[in-house]
C-alpha atoms as a PDB file:
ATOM      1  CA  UNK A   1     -43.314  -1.893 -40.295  1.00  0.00           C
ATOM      2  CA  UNK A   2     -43.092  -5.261 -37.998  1.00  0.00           C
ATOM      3  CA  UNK A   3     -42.219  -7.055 -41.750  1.00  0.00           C
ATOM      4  CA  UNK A   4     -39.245  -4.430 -42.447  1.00  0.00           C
ATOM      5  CA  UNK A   5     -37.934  -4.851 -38.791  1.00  0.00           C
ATOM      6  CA  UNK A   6     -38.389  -8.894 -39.067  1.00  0.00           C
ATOM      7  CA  UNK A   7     -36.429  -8.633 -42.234  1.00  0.00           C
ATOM      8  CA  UNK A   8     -33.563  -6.660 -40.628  1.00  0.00           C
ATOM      9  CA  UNK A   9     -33.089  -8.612 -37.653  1.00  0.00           C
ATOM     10  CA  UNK A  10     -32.734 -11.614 -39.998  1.00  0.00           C
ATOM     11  CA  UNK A  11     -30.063  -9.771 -42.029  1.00  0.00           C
ATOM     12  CA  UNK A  12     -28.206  -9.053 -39.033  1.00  0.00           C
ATOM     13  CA  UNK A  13     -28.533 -12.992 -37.658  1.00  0.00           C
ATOM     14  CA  UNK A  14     -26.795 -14.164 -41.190  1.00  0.00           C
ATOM     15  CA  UNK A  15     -24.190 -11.415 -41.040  1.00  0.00           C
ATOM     16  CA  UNK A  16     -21.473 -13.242 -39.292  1.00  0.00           C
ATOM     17  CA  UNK A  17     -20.170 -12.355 -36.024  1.00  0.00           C
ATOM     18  CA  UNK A  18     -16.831  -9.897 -35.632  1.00  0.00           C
ATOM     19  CA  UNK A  19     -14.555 -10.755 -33.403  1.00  0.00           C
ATOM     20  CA  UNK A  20     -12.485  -8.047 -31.962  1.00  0.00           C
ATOM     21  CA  UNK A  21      -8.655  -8.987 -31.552  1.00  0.00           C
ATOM     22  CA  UNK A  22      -7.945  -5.981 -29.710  1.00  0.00           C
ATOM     23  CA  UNK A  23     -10.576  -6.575 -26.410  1.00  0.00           C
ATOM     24  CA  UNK A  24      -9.627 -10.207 -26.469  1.00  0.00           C
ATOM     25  CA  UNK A  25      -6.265  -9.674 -26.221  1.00  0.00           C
ATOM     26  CA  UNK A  26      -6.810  -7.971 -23.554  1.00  0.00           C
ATOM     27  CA  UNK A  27      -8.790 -10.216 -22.021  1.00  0.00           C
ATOM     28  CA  UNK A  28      -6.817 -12.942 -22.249  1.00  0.00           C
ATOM     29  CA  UNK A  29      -3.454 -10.504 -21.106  1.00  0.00           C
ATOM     30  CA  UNK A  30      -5.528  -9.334 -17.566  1.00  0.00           C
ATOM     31  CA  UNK A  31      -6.019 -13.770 -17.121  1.00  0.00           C
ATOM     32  CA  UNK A  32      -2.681 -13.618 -17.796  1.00  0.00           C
ATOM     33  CA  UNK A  33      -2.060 -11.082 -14.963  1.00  0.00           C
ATOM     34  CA  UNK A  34      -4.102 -12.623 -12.777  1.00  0.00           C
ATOM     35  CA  UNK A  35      -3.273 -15.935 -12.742  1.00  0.00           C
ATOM     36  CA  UNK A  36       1.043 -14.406 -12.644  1.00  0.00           C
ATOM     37  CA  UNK A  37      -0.108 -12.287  -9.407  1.00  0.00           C
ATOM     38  CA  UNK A  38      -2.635 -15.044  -7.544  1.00  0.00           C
ATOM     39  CA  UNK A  39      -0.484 -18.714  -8.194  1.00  0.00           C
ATOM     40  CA  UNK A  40       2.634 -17.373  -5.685  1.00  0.00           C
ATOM     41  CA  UNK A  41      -0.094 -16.303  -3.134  1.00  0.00           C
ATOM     42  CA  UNK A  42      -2.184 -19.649  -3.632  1.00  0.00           C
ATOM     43  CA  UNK A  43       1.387 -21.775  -3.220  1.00  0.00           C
ATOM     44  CA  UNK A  44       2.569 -19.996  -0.431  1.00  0.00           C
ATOM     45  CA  UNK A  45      -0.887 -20.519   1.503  1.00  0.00           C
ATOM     46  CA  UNK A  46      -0.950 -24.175   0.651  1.00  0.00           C
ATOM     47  CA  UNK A  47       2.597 -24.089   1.738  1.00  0.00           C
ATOM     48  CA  UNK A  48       1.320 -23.103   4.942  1.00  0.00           C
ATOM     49  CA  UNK A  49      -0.916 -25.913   5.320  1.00  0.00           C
ATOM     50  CA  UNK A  50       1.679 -28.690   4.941  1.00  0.00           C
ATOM     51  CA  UNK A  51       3.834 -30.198   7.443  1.00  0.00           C
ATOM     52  CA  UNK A  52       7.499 -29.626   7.193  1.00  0.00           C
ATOM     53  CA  UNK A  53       8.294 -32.934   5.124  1.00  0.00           C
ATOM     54  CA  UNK A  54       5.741 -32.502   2.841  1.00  0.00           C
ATOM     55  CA  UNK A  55       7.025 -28.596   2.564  1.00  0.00           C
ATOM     56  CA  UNK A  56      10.856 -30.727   1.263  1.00  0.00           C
ATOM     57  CA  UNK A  57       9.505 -33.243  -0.867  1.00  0.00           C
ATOM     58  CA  UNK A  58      10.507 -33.067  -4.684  1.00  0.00           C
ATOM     59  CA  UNK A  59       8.843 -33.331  -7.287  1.00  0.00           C
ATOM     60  CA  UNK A  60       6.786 -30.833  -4.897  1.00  0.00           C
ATOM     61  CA  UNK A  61       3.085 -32.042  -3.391  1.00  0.00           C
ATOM     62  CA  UNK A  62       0.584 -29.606  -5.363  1.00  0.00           C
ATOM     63  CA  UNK A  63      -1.744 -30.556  -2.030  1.00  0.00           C
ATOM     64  CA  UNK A  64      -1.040 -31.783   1.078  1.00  0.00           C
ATOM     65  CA  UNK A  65      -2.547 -35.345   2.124  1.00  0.00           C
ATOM     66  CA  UNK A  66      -2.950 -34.506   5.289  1.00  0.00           C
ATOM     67  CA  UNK A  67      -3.272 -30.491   5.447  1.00  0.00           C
ATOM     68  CA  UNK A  68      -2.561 -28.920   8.659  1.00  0.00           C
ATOM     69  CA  UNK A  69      -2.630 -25.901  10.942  1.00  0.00           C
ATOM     70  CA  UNK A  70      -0.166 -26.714  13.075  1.00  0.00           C
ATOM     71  CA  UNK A  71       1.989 -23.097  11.478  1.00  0.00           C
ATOM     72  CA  UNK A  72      -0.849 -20.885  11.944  1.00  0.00           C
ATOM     73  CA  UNK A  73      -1.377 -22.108  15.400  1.00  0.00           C
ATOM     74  CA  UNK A  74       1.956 -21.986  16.450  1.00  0.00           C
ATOM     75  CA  UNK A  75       2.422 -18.188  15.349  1.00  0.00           C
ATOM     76  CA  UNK A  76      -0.753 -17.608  17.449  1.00  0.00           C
ATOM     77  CA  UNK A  77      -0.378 -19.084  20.176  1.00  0.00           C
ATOM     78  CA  UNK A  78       1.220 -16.532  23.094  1.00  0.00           C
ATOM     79  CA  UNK A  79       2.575 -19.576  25.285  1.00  0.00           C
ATOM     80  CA  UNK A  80       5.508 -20.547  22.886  1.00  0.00           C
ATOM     81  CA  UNK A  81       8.612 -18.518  21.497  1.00  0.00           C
ATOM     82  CA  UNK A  82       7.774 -18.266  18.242  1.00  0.00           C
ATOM     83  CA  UNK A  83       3.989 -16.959  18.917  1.00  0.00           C
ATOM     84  CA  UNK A  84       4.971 -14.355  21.545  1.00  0.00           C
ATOM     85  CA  UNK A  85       7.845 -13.236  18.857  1.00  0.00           C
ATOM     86  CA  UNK A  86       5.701 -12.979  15.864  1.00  0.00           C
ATOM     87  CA  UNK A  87       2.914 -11.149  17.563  1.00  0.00           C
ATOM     88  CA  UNK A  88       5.426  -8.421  19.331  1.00  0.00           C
ATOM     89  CA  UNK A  89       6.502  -8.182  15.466  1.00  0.00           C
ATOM     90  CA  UNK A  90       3.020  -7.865  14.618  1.00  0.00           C
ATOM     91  CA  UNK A  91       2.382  -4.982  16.347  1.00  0.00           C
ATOM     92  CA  UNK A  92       5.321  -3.269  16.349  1.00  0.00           C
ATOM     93  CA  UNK A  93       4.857  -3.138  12.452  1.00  0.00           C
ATOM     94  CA  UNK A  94       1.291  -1.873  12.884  1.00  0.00           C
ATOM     95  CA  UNK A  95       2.299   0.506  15.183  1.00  0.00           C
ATOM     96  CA  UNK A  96       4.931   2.220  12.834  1.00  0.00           C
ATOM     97  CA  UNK A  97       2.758   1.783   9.580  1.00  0.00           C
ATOM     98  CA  UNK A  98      -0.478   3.525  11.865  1.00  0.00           C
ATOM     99  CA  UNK A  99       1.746   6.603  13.061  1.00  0.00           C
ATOM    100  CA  UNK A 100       3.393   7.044   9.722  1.00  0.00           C
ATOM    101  CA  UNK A 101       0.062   7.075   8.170  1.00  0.00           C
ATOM    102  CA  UNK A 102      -1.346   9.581  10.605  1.00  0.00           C
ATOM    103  CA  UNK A 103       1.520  11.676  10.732  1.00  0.00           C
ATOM    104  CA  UNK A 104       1.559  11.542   6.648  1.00  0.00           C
ATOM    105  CA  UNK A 105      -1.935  12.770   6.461  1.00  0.00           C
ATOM    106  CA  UNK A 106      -1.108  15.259   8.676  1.00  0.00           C
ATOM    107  CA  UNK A 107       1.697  16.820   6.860  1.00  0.00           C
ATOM    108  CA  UNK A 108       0.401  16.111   3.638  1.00  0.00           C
ATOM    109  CA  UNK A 109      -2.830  17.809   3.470  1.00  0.00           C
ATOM    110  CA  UNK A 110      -1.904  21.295   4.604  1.00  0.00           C
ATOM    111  CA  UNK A 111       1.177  21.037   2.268  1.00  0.00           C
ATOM    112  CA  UNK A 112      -0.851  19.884  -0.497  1.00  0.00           C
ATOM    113  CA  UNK A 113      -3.275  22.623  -0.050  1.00  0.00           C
ATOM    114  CA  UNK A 114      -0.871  25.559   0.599  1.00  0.00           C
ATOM    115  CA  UNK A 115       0.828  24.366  -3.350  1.00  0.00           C
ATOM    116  CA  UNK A 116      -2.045  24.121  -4.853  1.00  0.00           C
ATOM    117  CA  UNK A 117      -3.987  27.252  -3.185  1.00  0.00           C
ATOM    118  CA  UNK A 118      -1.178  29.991  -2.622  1.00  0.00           C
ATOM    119  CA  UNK A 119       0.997  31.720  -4.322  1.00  0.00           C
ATOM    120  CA  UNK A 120       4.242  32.381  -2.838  1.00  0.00           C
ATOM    121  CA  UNK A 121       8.003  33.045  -3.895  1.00  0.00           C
ATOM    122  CA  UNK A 122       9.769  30.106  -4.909  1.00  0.00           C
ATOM    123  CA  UNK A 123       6.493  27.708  -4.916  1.00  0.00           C
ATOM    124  CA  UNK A 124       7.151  26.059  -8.336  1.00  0.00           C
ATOM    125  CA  UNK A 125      10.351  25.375  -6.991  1.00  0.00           C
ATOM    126  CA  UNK A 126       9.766  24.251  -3.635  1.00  0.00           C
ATOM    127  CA  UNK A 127       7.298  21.830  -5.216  1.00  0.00           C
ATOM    128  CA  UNK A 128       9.911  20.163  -7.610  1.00  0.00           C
ATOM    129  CA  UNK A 129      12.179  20.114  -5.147  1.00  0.00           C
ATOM    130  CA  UNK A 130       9.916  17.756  -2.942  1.00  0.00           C
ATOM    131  CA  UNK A 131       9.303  15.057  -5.798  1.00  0.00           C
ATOM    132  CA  UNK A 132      13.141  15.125  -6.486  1.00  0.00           C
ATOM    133  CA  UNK A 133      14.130  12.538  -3.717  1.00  0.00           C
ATOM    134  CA  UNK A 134      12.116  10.261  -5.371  1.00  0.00           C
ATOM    135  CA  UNK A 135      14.443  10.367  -8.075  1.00  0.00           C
ATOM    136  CA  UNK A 136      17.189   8.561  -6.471  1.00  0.00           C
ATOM    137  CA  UNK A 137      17.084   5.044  -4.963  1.00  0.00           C
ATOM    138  CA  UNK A 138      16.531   4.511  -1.499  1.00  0.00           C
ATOM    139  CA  UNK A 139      19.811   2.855  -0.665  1.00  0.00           C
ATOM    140  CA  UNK A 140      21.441   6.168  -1.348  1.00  0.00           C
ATOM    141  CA  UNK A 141      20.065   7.741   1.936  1.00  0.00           C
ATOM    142  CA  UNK A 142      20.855   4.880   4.376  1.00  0.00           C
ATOM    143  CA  UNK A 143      23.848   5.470   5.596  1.00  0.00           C
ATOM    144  CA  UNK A 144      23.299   9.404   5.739  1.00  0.00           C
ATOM    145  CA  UNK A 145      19.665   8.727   7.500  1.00  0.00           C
ATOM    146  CA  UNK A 146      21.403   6.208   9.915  1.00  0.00           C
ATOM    147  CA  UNK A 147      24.494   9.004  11.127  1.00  0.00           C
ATOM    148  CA  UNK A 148      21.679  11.306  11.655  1.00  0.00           C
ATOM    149  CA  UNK A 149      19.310   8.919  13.878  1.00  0.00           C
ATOM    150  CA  UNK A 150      22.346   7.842  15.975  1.00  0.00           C
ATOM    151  CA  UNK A 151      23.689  11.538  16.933  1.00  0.00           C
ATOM    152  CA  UNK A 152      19.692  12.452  17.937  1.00  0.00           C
ATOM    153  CA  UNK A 153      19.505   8.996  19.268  1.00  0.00           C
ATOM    154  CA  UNK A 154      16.692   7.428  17.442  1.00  0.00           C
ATOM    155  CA  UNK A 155      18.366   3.914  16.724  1.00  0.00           C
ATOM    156  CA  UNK A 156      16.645   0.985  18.346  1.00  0.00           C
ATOM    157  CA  UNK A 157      13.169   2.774  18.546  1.00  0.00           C
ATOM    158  CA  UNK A 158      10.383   3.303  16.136  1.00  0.00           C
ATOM    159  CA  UNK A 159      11.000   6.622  16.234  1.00  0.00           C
ATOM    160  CA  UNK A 160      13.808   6.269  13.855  1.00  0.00           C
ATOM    161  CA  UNK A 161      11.818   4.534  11.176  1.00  0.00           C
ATOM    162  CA  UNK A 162       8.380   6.703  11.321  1.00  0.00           C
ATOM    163  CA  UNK A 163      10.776   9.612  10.770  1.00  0.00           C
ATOM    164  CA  UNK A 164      12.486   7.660   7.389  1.00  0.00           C
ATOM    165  CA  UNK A 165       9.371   6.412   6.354  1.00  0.00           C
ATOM    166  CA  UNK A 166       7.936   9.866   6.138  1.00  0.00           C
ATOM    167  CA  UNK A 167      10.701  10.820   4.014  1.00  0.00           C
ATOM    168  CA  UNK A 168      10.136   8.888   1.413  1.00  0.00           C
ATOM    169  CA  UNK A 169       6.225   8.671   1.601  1.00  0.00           C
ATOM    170  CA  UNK A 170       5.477  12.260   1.874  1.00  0.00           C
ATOM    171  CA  UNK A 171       6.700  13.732  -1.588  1.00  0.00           C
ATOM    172  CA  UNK A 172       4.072  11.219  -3.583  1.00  0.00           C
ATOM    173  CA  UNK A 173       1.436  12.124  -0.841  1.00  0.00           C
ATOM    174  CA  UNK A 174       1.322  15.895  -1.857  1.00  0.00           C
ATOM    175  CA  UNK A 175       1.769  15.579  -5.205  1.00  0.00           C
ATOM    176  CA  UNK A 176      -1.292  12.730  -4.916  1.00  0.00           C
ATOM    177  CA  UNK A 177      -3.291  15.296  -2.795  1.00  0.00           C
ATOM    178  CA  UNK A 178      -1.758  18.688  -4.742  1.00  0.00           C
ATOM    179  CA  UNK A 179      -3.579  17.209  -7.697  1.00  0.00           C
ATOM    180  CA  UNK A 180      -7.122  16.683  -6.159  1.00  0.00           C
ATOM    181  CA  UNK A 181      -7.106  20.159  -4.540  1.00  0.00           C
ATOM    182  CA  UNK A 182      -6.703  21.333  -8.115  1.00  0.00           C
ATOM    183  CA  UNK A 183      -9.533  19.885  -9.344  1.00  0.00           C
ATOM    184  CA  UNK A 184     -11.899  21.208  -6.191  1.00  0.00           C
ATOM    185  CA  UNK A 185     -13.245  24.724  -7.356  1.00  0.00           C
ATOM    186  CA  UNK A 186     -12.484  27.453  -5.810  1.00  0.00           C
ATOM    187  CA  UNK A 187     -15.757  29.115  -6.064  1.00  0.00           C
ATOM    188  CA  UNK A 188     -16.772  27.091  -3.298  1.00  0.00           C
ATOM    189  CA  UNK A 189     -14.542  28.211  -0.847  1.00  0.00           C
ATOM    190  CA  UNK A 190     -15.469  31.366  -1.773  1.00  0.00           C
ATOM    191  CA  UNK A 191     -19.093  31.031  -1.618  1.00  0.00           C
ATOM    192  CA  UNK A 192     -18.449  30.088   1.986  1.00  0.00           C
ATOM    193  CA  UNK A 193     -16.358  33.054   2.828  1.00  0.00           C
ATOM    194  CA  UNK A 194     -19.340  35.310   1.408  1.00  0.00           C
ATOM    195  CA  UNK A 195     -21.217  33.269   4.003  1.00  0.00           C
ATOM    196  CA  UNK A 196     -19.395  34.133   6.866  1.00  0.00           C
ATOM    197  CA  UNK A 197     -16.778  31.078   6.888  1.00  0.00           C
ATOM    198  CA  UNK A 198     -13.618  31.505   8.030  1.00  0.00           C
ATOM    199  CA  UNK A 199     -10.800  29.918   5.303  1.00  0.00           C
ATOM    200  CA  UNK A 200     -10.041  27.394   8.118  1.00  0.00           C
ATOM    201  CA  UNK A 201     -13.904  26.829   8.027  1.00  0.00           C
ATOM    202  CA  UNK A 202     -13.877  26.339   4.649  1.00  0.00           C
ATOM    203  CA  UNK A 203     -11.150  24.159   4.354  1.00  0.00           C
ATOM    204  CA  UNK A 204     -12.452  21.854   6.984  1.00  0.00           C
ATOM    205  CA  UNK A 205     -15.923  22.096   6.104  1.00  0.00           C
ATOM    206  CA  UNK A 206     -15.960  22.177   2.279  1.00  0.00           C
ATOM    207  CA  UNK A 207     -12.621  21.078   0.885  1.00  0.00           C
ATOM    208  CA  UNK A 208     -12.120  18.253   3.103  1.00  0.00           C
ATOM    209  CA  UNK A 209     -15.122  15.942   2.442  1.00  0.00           C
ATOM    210  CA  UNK A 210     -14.641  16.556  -1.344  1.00  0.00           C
ATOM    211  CA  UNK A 211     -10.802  15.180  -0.407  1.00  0.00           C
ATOM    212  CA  UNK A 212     -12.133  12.406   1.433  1.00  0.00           C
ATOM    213  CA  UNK A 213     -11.209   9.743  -1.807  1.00  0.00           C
ATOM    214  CA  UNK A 214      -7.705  11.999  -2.328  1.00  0.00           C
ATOM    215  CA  UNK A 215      -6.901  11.458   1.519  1.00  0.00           C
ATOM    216  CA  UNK A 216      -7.570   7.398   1.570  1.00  0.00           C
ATOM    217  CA  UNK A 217      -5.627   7.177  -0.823  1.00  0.00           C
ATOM    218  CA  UNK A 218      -2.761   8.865   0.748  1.00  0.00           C
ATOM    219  CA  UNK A 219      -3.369   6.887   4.163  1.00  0.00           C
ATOM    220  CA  UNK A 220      -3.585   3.468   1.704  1.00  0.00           C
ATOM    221  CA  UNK A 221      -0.446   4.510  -0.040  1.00  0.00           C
ATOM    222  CA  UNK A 222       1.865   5.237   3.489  1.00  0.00           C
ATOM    223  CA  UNK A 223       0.263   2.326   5.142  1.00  0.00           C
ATOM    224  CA  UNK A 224       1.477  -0.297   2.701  1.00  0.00           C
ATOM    225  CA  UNK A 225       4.454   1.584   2.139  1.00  0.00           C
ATOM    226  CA  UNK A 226       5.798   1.512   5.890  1.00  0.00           C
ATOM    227  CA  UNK A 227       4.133  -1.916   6.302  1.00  0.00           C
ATOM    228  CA  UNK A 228       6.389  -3.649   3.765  1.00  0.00           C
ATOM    229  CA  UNK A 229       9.879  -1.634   4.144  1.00  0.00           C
ATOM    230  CA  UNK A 230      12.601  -3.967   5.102  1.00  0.00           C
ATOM    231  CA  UNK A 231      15.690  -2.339   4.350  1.00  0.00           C
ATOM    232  CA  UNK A 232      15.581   0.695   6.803  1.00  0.00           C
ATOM    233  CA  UNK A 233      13.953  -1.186   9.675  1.00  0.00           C
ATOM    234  CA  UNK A 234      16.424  -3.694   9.272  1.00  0.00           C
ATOM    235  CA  UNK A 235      19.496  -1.199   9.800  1.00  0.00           C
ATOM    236  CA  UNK A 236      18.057   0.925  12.564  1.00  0.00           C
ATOM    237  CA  UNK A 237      16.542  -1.834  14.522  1.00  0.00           C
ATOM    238  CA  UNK A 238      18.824  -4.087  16.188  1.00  0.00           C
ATOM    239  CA  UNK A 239      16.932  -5.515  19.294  1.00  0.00           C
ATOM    240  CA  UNK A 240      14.269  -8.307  19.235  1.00  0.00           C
ATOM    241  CA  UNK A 241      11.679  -6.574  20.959  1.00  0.00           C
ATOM    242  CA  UNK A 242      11.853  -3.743  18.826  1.00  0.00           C
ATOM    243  CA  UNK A 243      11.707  -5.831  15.239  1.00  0.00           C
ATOM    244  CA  UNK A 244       8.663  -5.530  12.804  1.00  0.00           C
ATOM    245  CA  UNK A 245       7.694  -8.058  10.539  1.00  0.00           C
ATOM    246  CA  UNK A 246       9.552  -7.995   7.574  1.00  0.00           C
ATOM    247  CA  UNK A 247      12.876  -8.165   9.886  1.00  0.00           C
ATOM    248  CA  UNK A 248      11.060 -10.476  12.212  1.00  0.00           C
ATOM    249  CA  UNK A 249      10.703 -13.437   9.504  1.00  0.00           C
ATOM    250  CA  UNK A 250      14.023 -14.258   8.738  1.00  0.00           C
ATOM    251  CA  UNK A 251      13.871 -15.765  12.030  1.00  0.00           C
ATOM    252  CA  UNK A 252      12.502 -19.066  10.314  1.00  0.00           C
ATOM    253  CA  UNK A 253      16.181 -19.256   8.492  1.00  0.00           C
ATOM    254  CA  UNK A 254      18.438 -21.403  10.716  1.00  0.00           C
ATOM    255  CA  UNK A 255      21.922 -21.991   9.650  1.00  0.00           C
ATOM    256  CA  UNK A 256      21.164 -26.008   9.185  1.00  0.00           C
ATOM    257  CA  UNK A 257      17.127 -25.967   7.962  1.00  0.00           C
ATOM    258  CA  UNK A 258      14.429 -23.379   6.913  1.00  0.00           C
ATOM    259  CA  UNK A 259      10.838 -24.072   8.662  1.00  0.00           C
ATOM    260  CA  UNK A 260       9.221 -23.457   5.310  1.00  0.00           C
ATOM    261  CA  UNK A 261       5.779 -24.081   6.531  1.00  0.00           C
ATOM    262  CA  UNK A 262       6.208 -21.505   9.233  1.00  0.00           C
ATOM    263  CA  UNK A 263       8.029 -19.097   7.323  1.00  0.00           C
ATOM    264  CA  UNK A 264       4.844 -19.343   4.138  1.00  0.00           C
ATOM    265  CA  UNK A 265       2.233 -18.557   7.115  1.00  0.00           C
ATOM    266  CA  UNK A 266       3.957 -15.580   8.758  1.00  0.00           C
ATOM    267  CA  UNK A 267       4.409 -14.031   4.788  1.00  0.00           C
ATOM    268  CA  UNK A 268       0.236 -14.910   4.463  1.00  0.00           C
ATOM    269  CA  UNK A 269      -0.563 -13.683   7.252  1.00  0.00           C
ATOM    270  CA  UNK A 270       1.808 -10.635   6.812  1.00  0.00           C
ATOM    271  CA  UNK A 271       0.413  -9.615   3.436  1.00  0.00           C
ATOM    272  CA  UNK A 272      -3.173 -10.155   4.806  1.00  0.00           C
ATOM    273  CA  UNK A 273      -3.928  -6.612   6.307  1.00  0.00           C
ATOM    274  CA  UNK A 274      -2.361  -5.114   3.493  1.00  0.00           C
ATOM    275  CA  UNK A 275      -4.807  -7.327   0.918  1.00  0.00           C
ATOM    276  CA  UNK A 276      -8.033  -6.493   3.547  1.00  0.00           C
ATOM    277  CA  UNK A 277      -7.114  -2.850   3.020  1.00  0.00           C
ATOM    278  CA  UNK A 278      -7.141  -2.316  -0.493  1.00  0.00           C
ATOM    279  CA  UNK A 279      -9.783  -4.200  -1.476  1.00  0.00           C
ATOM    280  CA  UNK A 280     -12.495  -2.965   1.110  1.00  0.00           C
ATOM    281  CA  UNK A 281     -10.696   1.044   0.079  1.00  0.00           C
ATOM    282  CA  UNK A 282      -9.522   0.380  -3.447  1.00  0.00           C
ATOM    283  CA  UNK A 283     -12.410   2.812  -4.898  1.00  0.00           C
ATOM    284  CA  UNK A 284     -11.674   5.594  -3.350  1.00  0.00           C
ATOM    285  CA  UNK A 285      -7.866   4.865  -4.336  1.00  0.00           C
ATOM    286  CA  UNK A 286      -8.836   4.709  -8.339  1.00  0.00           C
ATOM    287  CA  UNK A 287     -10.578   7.368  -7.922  1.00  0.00           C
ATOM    288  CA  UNK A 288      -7.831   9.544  -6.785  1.00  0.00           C
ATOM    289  CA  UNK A 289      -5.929   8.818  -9.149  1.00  0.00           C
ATOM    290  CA  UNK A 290      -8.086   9.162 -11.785  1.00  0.00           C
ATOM    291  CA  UNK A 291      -9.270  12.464 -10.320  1.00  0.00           C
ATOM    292  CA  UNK A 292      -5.881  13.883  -9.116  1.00  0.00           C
ATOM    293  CA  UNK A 293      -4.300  13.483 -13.066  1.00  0.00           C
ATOM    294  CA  UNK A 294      -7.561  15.242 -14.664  1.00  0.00           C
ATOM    295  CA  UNK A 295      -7.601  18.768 -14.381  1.00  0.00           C
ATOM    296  CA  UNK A 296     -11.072  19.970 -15.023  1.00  0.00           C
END
């Protein structure tokens, strides 16, 4: 037996090795993909670290001789103009993106549950009706969504873009969620009304943890949503104070020179708690969507 197998696995050494074109490609597209997506964050950080000569020079300096911090300090630092403007931005733009989140998971998850759970007149519908804003662009609505915050007085406050920003984030939200209530079985829910369980009891006790993965992802998905928009905060926001981040950059344009230094660590430091929060939650965001598109 040991001389047939000692045969074999010397039949198989000689046989010559196939490659597959197919998973190489790929391989070699996903470098590709990487390398497209990584280089603009890896220039704009070294960016950061130069001064603002080095920042002008042409042919460009791949890396600074003298690398500095002097940006990053300067946006940090409370005593000067430019730090006590960039963190008010700051935290203006975390407080919109954190109350549109909440209030998106909020709305969402009841009106996720009561498509995919009830039946009532008009539900097919209603449920179309929700995902057909997202057909048009969001240009379209600005002008309407800006009349409307101005006669219930919302312009100038935050109030005016958590409102927008729920718009436009809420229709993907319960369609997201809609999905991974669909896949929960009802039987268990039902198991735990034989046991005595209210359907509020169920819901909170049984559907919710199995949701847990479909509900990150919706709080993921509004975060980085409000966290980026520019357009919208840019029209309803007029005063300083009031300014979030995206709006708040331009403020490194001058009519005569552009601090480029200072304008590449603001956009790092910008896009970092967006990058923290998908990679330490990105698993429970693939698996929503790999679980809200499958319907068992």
């Amino acid at each position: 037996m040991s001389a047939i197998a000692e045969t074999a696995h010397r039949s198989r050494a000689r046989r010559p090795t196939r490659i597959d074109g197919w998973r190489w490609g790929g391989r070699v597209f996903l470098v590709f993909m990487l390398l497209y997506t990584a280089l603009p964050m890896i220039w704009m950080l070294i960016t950061s670290i130069k001064s603002g000569f080095a920042a002008m020079q042409f042919p460009p300096q791949w890396w600074p001789d003298q690398p500095t911090l002097d940006s990053y300090q300067k946006l940090l630092d409370p005593q000067n103009s430019v730090g006590q403007d960039f963190l008010r931005f700051f935290w203006n733009s975390l407080f919109v993106s954190t109350a549109t989140t909440i209030l998106s998971v909020i709305v969402a998850v009841p009106a996720a549950y009561a498509f995919s759970r009830f039946t009532f007149p008009g539900r097919n519908f209603l449920f179309f009706a929700v995902l057909l804003r997202n057909m048009f662009p969001a240009v379209i609505f600005l002008v309407p969504l800006f009349i409307l915050m101005r006669a219930i007085g919302l312009v100038n406050t935050h109030g005016s873009l958590v409102l927008t920003y729920l718009t436009f984030g809420l229709p993907l939200a319960i369609w997201l969620l809609k999905g991974f209530y669909d896949n929960i079985p009802v039987q268990l829910e039902q198991a735990a009304r034989i046991d005595g369980a209210t359907r509020f009891q169920a819901f909170v006790l049984i559907v919710m943890p199995l949701s847990a993965p479909g509900i990150i992802a919706t709080a993921i998905y509004s975060f980085i949503g409000a966290w980026n928009e520019y357009i919208y905060a840019y029209t309803f926001l007029s005063k300083n104070e009031q300014l979030t981040l995206p709006v708040g950059i331009q403020r490194f344009f001058s009519e005569n020179t552009t601090d480029f230094p200072g304008l590449m660590a603001a956009s790092f430091m910008m896009s970092v708690p967006v990058v923290v929060l998908f990679l330490v939650l990105q698993r429970y965001f693939v698996r929503a969507l790999t679980e809200g598109a499958v319907k068992h």
